[in-house]
Protein backbone atom coordinates (compact mmCIF):
# COMPACT_ATOMS: atom_id res chain seq x y z
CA UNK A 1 27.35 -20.76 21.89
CA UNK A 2 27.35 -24.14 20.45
CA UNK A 3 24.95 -24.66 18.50
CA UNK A 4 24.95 -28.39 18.52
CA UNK A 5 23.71 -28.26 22.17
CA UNK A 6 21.09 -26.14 22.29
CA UNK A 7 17.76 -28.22 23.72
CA UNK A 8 15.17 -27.02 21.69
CA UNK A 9 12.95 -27.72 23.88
CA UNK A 10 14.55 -25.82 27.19
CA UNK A 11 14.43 -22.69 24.42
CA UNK A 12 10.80 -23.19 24.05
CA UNK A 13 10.50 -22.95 27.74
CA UNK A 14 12.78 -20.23 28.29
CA UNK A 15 10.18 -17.89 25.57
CA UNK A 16 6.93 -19.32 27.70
CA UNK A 17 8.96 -18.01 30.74
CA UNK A 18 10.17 -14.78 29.58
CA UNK A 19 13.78 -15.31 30.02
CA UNK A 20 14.29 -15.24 26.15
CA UNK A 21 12.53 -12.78 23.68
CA UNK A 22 11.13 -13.81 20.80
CA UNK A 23 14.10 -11.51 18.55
CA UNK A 24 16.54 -12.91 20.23
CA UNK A 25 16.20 -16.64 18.68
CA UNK A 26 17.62 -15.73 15.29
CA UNK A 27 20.96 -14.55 16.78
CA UNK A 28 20.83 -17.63 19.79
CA UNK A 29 19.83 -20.21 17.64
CA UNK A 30 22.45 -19.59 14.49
CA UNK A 31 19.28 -20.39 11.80
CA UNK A 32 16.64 -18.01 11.32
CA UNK A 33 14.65 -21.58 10.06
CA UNK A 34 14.79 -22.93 13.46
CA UNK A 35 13.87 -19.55 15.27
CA UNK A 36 11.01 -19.17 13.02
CA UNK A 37 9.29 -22.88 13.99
CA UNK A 38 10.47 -21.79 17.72
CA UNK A 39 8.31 -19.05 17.79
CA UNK A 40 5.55 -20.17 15.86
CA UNK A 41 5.54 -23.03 17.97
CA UNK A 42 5.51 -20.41 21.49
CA UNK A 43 2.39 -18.54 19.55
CA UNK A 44 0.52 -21.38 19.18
CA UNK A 45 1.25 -23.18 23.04
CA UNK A 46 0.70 -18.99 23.86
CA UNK A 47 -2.52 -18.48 22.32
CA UNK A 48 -4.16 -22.18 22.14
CA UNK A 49 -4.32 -22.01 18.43
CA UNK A 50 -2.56 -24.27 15.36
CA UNK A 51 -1.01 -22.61 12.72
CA UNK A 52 0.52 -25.14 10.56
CA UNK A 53 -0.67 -23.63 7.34
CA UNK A 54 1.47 -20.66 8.44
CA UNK A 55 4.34 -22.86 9.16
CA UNK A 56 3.90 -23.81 5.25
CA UNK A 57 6.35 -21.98 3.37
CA UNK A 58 8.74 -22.13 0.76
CA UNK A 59 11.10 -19.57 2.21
CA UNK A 60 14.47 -19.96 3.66
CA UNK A 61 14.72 -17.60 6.64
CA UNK A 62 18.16 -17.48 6.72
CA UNK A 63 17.40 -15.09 3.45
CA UNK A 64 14.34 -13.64 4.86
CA UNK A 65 15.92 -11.90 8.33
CA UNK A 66 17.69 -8.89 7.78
CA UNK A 67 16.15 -7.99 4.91
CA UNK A 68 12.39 -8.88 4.56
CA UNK A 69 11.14 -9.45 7.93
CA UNK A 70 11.63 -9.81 11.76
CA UNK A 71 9.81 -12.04 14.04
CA UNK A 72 8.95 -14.87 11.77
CA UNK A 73 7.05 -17.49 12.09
CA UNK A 74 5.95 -18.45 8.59
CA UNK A 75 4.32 -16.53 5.44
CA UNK A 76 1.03 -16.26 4.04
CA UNK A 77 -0.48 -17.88 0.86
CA UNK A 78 -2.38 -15.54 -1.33
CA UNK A 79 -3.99 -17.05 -4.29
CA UNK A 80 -2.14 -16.20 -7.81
CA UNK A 81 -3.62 -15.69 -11.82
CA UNK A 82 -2.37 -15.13 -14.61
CA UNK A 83 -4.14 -12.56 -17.64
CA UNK A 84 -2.91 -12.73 -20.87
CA UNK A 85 -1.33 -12.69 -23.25
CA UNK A 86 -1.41 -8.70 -23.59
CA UNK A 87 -0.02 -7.19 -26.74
CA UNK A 88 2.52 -4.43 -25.06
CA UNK A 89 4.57 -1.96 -26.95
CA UNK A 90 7.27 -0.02 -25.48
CA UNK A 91 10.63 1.37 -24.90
CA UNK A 92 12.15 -1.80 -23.66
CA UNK A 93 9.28 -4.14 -24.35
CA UNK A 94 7.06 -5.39 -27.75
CA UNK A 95 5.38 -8.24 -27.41
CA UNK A 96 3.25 -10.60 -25.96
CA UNK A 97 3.36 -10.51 -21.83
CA UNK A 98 1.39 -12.67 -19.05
CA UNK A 99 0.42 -10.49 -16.01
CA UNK A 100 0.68 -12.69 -12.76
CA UNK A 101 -1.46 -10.88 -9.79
CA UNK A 102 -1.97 -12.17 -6.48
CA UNK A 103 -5.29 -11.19 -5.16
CA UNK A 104 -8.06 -12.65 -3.16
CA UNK A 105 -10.32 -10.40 -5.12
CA UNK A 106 -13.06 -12.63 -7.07
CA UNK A 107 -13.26 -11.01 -10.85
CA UNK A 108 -10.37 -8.93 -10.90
CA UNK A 109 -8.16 -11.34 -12.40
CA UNK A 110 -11.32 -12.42 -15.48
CA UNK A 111 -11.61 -8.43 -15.34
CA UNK A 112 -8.00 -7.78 -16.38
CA UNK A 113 -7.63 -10.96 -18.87
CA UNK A 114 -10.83 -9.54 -20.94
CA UNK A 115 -9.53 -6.23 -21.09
CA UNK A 116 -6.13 -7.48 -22.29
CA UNK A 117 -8.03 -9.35 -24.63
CA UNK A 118 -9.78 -6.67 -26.10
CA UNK A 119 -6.50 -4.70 -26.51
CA UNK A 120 -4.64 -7.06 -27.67
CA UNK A 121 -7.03 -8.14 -30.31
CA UNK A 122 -6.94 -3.79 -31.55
CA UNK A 123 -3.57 -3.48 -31.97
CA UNK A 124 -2.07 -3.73 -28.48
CA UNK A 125 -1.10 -0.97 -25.92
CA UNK A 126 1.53 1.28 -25.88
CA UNK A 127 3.31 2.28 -22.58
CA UNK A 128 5.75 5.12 -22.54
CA UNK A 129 7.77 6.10 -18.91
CA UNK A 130 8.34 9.69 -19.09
CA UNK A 131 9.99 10.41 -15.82
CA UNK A 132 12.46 8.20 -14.09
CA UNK A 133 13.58 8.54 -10.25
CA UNK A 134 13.18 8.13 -7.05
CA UNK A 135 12.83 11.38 -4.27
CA UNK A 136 13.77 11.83 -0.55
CA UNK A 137 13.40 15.64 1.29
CA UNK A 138 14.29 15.78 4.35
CA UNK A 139 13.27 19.23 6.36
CA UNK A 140 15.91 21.17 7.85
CA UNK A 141 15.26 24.21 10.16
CA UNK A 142 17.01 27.52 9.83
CA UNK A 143 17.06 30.44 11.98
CA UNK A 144 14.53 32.44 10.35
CA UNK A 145 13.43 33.22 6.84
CA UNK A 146 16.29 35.43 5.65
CA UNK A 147 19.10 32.64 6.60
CA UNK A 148 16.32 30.25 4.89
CA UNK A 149 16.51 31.71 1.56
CA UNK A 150 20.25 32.00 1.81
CA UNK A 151 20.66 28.59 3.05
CA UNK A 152 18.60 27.89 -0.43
CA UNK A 153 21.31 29.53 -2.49
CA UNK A 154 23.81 27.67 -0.90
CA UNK A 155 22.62 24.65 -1.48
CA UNK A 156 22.27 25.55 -5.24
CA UNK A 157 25.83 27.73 -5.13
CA UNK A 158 27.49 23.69 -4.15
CA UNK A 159 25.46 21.07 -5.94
CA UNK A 160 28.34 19.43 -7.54
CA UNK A 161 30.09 19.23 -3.80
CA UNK A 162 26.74 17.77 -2.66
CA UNK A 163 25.50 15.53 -5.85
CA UNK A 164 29.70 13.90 -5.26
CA UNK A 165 28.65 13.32 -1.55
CA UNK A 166 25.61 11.56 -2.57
CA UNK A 167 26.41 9.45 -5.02
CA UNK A 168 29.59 7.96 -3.11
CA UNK A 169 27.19 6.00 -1.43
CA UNK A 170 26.28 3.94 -4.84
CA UNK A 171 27.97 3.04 -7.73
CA UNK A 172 24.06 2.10 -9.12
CA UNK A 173 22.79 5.95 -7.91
CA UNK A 174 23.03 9.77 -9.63
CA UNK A 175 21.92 12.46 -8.52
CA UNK A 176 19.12 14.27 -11.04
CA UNK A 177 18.33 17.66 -9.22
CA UNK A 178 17.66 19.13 -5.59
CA UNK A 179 14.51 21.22 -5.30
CA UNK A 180 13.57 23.35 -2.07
CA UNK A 181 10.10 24.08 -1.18
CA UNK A 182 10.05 27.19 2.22
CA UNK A 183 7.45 27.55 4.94
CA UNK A 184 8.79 30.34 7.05
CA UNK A 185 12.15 29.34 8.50
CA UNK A 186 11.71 25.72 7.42
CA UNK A 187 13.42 24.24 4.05
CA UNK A 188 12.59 20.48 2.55
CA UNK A 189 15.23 19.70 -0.39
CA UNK A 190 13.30 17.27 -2.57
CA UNK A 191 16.58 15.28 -3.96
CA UNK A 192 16.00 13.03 -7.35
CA UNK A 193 17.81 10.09 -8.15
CA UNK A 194 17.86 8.02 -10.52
CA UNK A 195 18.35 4.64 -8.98
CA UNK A 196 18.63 1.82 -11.55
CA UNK A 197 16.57 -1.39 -11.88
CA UNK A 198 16.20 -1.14 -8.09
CA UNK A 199 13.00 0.69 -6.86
CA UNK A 200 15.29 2.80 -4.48
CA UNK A 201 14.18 3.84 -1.31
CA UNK A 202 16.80 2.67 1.10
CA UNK A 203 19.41 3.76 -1.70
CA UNK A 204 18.23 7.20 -1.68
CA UNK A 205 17.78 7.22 2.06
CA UNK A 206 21.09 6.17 2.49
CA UNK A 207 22.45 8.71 -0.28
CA UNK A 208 20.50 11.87 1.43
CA UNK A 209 21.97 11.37 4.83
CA UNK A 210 25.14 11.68 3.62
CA UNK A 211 24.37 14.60 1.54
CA UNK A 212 22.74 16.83 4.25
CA UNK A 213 25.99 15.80 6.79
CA UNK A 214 27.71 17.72 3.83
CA UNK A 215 25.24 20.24 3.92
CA UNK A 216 25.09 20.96 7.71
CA UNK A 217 28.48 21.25 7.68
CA UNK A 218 28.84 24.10 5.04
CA UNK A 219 25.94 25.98 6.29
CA UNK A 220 26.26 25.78 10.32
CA UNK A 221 22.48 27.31 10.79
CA UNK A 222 20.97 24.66 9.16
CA UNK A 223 19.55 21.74 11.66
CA UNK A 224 18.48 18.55 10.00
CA UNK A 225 15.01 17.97 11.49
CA UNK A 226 14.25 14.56 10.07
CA UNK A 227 15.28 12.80 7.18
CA UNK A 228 12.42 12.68 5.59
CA UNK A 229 10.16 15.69 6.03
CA UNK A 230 7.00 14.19 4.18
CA UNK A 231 7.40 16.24 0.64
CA UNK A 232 9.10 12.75 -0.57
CA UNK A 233 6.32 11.70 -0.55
CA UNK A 234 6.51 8.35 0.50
CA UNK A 235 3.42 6.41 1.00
CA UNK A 236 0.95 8.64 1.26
CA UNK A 237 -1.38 9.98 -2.05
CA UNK A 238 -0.14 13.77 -2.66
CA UNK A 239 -0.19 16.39 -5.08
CA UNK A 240 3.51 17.36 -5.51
CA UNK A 241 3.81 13.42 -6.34
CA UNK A 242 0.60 13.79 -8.72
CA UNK A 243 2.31 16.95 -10.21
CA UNK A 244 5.89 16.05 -10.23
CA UNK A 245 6.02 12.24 -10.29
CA UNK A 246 7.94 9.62 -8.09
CA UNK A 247 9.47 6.47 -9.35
CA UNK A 248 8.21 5.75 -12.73
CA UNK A 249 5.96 8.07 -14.70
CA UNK A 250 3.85 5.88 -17.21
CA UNK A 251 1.41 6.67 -19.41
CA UNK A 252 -0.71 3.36 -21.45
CA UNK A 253 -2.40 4.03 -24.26
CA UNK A 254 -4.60 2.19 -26.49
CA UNK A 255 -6.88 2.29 -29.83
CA UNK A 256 -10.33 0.07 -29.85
CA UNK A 257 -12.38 0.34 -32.77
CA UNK A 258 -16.01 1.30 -33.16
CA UNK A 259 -16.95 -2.21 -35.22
CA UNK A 260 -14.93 -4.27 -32.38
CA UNK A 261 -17.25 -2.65 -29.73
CA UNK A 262 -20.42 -2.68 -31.41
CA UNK A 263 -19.85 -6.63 -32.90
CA UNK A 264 -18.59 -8.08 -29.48
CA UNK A 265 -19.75 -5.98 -27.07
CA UNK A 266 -22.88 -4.12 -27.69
CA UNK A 267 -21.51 -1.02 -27.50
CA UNK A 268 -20.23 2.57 -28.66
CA UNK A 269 -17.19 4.41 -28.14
CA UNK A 270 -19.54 7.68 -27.21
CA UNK A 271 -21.25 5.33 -23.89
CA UNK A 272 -17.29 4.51 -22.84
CA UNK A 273 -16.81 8.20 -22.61
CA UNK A 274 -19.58 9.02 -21.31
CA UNK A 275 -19.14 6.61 -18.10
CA UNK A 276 -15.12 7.37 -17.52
CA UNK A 277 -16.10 11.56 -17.81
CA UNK A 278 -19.31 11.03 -15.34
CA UNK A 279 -17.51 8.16 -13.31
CA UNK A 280 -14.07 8.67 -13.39
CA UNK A 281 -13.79 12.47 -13.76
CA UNK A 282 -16.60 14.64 -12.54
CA UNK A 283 -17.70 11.38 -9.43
CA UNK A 284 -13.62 12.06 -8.84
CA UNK A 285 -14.03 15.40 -8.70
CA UNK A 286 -17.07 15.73 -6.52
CA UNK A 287 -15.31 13.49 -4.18
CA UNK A 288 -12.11 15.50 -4.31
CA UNK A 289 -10.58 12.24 -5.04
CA UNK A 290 -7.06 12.13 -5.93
CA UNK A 291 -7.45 8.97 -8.53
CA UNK A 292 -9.54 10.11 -11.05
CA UNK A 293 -9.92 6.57 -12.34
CA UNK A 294 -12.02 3.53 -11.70
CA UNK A 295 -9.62 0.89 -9.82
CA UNK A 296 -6.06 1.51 -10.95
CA UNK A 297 -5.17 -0.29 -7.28
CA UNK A 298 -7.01 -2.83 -7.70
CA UNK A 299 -4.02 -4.10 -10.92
CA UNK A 300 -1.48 -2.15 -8.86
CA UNK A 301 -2.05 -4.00 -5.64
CA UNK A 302 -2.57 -7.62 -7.15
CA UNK A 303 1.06 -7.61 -9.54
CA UNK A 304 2.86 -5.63 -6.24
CA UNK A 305 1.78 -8.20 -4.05
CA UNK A 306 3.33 -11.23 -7.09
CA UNK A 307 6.40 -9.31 -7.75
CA UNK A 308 7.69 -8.29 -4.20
CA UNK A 309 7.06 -4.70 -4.60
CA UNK A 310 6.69 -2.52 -1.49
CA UNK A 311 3.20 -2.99 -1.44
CA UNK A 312 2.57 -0.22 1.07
CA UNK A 313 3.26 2.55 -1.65
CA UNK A 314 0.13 1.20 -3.34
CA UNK A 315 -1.49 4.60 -1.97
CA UNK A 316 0.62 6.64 -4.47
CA UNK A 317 1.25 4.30 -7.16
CA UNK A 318 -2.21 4.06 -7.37
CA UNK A 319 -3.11 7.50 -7.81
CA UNK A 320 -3.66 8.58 -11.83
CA UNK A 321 -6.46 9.80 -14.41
CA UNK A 322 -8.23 7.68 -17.21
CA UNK A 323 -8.60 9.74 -20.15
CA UNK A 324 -11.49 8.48 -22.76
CA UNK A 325 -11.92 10.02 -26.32
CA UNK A 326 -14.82 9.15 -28.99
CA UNK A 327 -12.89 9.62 -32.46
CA UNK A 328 -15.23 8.24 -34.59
CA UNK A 329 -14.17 4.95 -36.24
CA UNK A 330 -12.26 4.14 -32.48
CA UNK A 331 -11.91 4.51 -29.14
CA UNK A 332 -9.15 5.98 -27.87
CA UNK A 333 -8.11 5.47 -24.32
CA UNK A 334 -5.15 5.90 -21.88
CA UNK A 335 -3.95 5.54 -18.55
CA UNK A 336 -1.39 7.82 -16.34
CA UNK A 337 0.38 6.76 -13.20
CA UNK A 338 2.16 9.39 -12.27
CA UNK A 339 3.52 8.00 -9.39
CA UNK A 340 4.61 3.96 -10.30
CA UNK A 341 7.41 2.66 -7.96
CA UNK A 342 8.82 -0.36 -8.76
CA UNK A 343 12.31 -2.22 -9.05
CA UNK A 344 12.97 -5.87 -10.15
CA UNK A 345 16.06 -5.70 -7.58
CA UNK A 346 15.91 -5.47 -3.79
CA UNK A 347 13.26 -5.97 -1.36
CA UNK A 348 10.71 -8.51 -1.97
CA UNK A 349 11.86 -9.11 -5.21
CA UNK A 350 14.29 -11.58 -3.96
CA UNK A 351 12.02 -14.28 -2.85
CA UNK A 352 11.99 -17.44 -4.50
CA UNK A 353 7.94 -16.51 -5.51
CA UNK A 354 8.26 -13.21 -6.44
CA UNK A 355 11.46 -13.97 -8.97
CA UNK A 356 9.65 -16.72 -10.17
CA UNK A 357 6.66 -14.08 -11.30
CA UNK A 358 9.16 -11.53 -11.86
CA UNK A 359 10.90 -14.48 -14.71
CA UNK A 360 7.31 -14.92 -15.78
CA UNK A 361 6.39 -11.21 -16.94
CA UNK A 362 10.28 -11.51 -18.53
CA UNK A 363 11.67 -8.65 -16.72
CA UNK A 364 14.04 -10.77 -14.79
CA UNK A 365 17.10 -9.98 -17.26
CA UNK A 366 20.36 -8.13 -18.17
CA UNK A 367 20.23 -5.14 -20.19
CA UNK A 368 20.88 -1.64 -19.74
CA UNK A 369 20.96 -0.23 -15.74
CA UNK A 370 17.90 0.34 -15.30
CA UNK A 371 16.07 -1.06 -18.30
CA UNK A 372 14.62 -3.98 -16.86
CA UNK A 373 12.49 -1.82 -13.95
CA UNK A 374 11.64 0.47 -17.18
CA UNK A 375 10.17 -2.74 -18.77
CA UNK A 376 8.09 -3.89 -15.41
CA UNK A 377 6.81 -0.23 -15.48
CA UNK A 378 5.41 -0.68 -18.97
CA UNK A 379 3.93 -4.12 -18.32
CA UNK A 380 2.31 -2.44 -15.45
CA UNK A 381 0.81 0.62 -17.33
CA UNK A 382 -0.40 -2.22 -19.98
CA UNK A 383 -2.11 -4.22 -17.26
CA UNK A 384 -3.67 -1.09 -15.30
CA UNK A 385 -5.16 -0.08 -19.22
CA UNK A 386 -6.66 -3.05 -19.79
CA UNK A 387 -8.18 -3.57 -15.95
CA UNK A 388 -9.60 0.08 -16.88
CA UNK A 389 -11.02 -0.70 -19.56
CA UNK A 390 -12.43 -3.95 -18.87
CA UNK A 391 -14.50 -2.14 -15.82
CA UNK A 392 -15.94 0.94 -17.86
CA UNK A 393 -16.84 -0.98 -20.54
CA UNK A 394 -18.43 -3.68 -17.50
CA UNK A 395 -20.24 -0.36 -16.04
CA UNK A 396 -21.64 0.58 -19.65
CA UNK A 397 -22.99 -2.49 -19.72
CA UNK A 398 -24.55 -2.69 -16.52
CA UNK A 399 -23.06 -6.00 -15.78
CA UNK A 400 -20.54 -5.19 -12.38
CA UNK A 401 -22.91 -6.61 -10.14
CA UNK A 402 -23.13 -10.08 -12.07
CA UNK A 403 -19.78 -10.92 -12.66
CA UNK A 404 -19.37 -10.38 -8.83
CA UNK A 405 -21.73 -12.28 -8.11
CA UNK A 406 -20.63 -15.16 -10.63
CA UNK A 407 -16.78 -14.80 -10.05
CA UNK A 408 -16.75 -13.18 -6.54
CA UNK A 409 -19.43 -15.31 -4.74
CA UNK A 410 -18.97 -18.84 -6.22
CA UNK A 411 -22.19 -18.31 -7.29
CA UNK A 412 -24.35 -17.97 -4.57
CA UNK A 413 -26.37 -15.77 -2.97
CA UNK A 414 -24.61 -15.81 0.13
């Protein structure tokens, strides 16, 4: 088609009238820009409504389809902070950081700039990633339990046939182990990868269907069922992720000192403990909660949503313990996410916003494959610790409901 001739306005018509569907404007039109004020445009003579603040974006479409979104007609404006500096100190990071979160969350930002305050002022926090890698299992279904377990040994009899198959797929991607988990005549291989500074899901995706072809193929009684059988485990909280980790493993770690908390705050280490082992732990607990912390997704949410991170695996990169320890002359405190995935490549980290965050937090550089993701992992871990610790030591003091009402409310008692 010639794109020089298209009536805009005919299009318009042609989406009020049904003969065109709103997908098919990207591929008619030849600019995803165009499509996107076409169909905002239909939406609002559709529904009677204006949407110009919608139509307000920064975003070149052309970029966006394909790879962010479908169906566009504009992008949404969530209000962004900054806390910091924070002190950070770890394997690809030492220094001072700025944390930018998008949230529409009154206090959280104040919340996480005290609490980097605090540890920054004692010494800083330091963030260690223990485990490294990305998982996909899909299910397959054999013909009963004895061709199960041999289909196990099979698998394990040919991993370097089936870690080769795999990583053909990326030059960015190894394969770190295969591990099978059997419910009667049904097998999920949980396959590790270690997938650079990208966060990795559509890399290991990609990587596993190739794999099980190869598998299939060597063991005929084996039926892939679905590519991913849920023991990933991909957005949803779980216990093999809480056990066994997915993306990025971090634990934070800080020192406070007794005279720092008793001079500026009022306070002991002994009351911090006391509120993260009845709040955190045993209220966890009782609620057979599987965050055994006060608001690790409160941090975790806010930087996803600034960095482009797939914010919908929030629900397990959310999911960790505060530990709290009175040693005397300090308090010692820490963080674990067991379950942190993030990337600085791919995704939503491509957007003009998100890099410009992403440059912000200095994780947007060279290095080492793999180091800068490390880095943004650490930052994270950092930020979670001192959002932790801003909120117990806000509960010990009995002063939540105030700076909700100050920061949350504008104020008012409305």
């Amino acid at each position: 088609m010639d794109q020089s001739h298209i009536d805009y306005e005919s299009m318009l018509n042609d989406l009020l009238s049904g003969k065109v569907k709103m997908h098919e404007l990207d591929k008619l039109l030849g600019d995803s820009n165009k499509a996107t004020e076409i169909r905002r445009i239909y939406i609002e003579h559709k529904l009677g409504v204006k949407l110009s603040n919608i139509g307000n974006t920064v975003l070149d479409f052309n970029k966006v389809i394909g790879r962010n979104a479908e169906n566009t007609i504009g992008s949404a404006q969530i209000p962004m902070g900054v806390a910091g500096p924070l002190l950070v100190k770890g394997s690809q990071v030492n220094g001072e950081v700025f944390i930018p979160l998008a949230t529409t969350e009154g206090a959280l930002i104040a919340s996480i700039n005290r609490g980097a305050k605090i540890i920054t002022d004692n010494g800083g926090a330091r963030s260690l990633v223990i485990r490294n890698e990305m998982t996909r299992a899909p299910i397959f279904r054999l013909s009963n339990a004895s061709s199960a377990v041999e289909f196990i040994k099979w698998v394990n009899d040919n991993m370097e046939a089936i870690r080769k198959e795999a990583e053909s797929t990326s030059s960015h991607l190894r394969l770190l182990r295969v591990e099978p988990f059997m419910s009667g005549n049904n097998v999920w291989l949980r396959f590790s990868y270690f997938t650079g500074d990208a966060m990795g899901m559509n890399m290991v995706t990609v990587a596993t269907d190739k794999a099980a072809q190869l598998i299939m193929k060597g063991f005929p009684d084996a039926v892939l069922v679905a590519l991913s059988g849920n023991m990933c485990v991909d957005k949803k909280a779980s216990a093999v992720d809480f056990l066994l980790g997915r993306g990025k493993t971090v634990i934070s770690e800080a020192l406070i000192s007794r005279e720092y908390l008793e001079k500026n705050l009022g306070i002991t280490p002994a009351k911090v403990v006391d509120v993260n082992n009845r709040k955190n732990l045993l209220g966890s607990a009782m609620a057979h909660s599987y965050g055994f912390n006060a608001h690790f997704a409160n941090v975790v949410t806010a930087i996803f949503i600034a960095t482009g991170q797939d914010v919908a695996q929030v629900v397990e990169s959310s999911m960790g313990i505060t530990w709290a320890e009175d040693r005397g002359d300090h308090l010692y405190i820490s963080i674990t996410l067991p379950s942190l995935e993030v990337g600085t490549v791919g995704g939503g980290t491509a957007l003009p916003t998100q890099r410009e965050a992403l440059k912000l937090m200095g994780v947007d550089v060279g290095g080492a494959p793999g180091s800068s993701a490390v880095r943004l992992a650490e930052i994270i871990g950092a930020a979670v610790l001192a959002g932790e610790l801003n909120l117990l030591l806000a509960l010990a003091r009995q002063e939540l409901a105030a700076a909700h009402n100050k920061l949350g409310r504008a104020g008012k008692n409305n």
